[in-house]
Protein backbone atom coordinates (compact mmCIF):
# COMPACT_ATOMS: atom_id res chain seq x y z
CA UNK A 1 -4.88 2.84 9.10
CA UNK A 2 -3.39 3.71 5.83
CA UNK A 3 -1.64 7.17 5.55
CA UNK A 4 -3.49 9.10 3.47
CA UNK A 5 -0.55 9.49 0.62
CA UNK A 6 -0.52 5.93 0.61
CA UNK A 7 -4.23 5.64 0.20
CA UNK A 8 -4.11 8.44 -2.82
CA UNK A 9 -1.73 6.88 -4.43
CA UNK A 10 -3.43 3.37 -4.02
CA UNK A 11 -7.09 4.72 -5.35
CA UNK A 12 -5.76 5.02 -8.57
CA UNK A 13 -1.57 4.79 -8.87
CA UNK A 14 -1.73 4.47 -12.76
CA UNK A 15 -2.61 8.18 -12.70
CA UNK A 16 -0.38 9.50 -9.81
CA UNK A 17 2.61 7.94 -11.23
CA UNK A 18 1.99 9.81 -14.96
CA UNK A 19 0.97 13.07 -13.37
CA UNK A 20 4.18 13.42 -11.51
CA UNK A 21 6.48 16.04 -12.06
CA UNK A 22 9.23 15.13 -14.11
CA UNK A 23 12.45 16.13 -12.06
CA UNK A 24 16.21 16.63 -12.85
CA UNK A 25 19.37 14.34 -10.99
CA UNK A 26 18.92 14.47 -7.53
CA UNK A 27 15.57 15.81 -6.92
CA UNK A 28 14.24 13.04 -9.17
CA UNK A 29 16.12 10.89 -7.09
CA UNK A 30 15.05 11.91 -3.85
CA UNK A 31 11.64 12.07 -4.25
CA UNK A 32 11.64 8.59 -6.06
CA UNK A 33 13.35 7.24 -2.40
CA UNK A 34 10.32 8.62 -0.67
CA UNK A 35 8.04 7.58 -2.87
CA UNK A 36 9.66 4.11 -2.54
CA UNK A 37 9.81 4.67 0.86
CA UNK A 38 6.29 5.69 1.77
CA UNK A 39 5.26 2.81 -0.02
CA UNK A 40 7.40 0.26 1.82
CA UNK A 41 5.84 1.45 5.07
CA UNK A 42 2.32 1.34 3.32
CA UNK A 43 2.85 -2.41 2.23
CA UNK A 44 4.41 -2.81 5.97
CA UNK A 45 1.24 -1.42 7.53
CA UNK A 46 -1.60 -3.27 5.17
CA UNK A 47 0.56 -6.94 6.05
CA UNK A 48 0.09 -6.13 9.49
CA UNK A 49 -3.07 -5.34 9.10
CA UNK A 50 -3.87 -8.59 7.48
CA UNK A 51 -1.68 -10.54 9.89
CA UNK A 52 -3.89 -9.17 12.93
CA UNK A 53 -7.25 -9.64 11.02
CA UNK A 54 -5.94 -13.16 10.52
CA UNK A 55 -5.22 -13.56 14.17
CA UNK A 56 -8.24 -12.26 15.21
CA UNK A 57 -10.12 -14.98 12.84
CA UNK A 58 -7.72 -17.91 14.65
CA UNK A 59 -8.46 -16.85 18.17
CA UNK A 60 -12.26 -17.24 17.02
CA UNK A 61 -12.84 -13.50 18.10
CA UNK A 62 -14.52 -12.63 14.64
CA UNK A 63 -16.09 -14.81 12.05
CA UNK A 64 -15.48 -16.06 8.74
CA UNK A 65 -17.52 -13.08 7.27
CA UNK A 66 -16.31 -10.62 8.90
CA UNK A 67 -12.77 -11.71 7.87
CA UNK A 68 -13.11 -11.75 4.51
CA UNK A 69 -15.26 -8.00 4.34
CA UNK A 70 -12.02 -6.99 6.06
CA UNK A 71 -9.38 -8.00 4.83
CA UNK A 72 -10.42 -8.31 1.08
CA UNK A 73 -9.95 -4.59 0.26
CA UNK A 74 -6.64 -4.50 2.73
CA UNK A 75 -5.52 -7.55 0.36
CA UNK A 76 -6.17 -5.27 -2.75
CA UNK A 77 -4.57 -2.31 -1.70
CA UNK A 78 -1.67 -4.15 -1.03
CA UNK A 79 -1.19 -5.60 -4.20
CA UNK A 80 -1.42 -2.56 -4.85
CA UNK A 81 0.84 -0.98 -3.52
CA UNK A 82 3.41 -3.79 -4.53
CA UNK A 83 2.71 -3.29 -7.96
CA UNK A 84 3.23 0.01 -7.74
CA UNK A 85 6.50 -0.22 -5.79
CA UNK A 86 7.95 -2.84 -8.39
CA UNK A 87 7.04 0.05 -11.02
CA UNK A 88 9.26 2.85 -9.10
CA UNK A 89 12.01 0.58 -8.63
CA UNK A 90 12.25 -0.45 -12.34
């Protein structure tokens, strides 16, 4: 499952990114890395995700609909989430 940060931020990460609190030096810093960080993980988790739903689909144990009602939204959260990763690290 998605942490629920991860899942905030993903619902709509336009807004979360221009409501954050501006911060000075470090702080700024810091919480940018954990941003960056909880996002990594996030992308981590939803490639999994799709990796097992894909597995799942090879070893025939769910079908070709079920696949793609799964793993469609897991897809789009994790573009996402890269899009919004490539935006804190620029």
């Amino acid at each position: 499952m998605v942490p629920k940060h991860i899942s905030t931020l993903l619902s709509d990460p336009v807004t979360v990114l221009q409501s954050m609190t501006p911060l000075k030096g470090e702080d700024h810093q810091s919480q940018l890395d954990e941003d960056i960080s909880q996002l990594r993980r996030g992308i981590k988790n939803l490639t999994s995700q799709e990796q097992r739903y894909l597995k799942a689909y090879a070893l025939g144990e769910v079908d070709k609909d079920w696949i793609k009602a799964q793993s469609g939204p897991v897809k789009t959260h994790r573009r996402d989430a890269e899009r919004v990763f490539e935006k804190l690290e620029a």
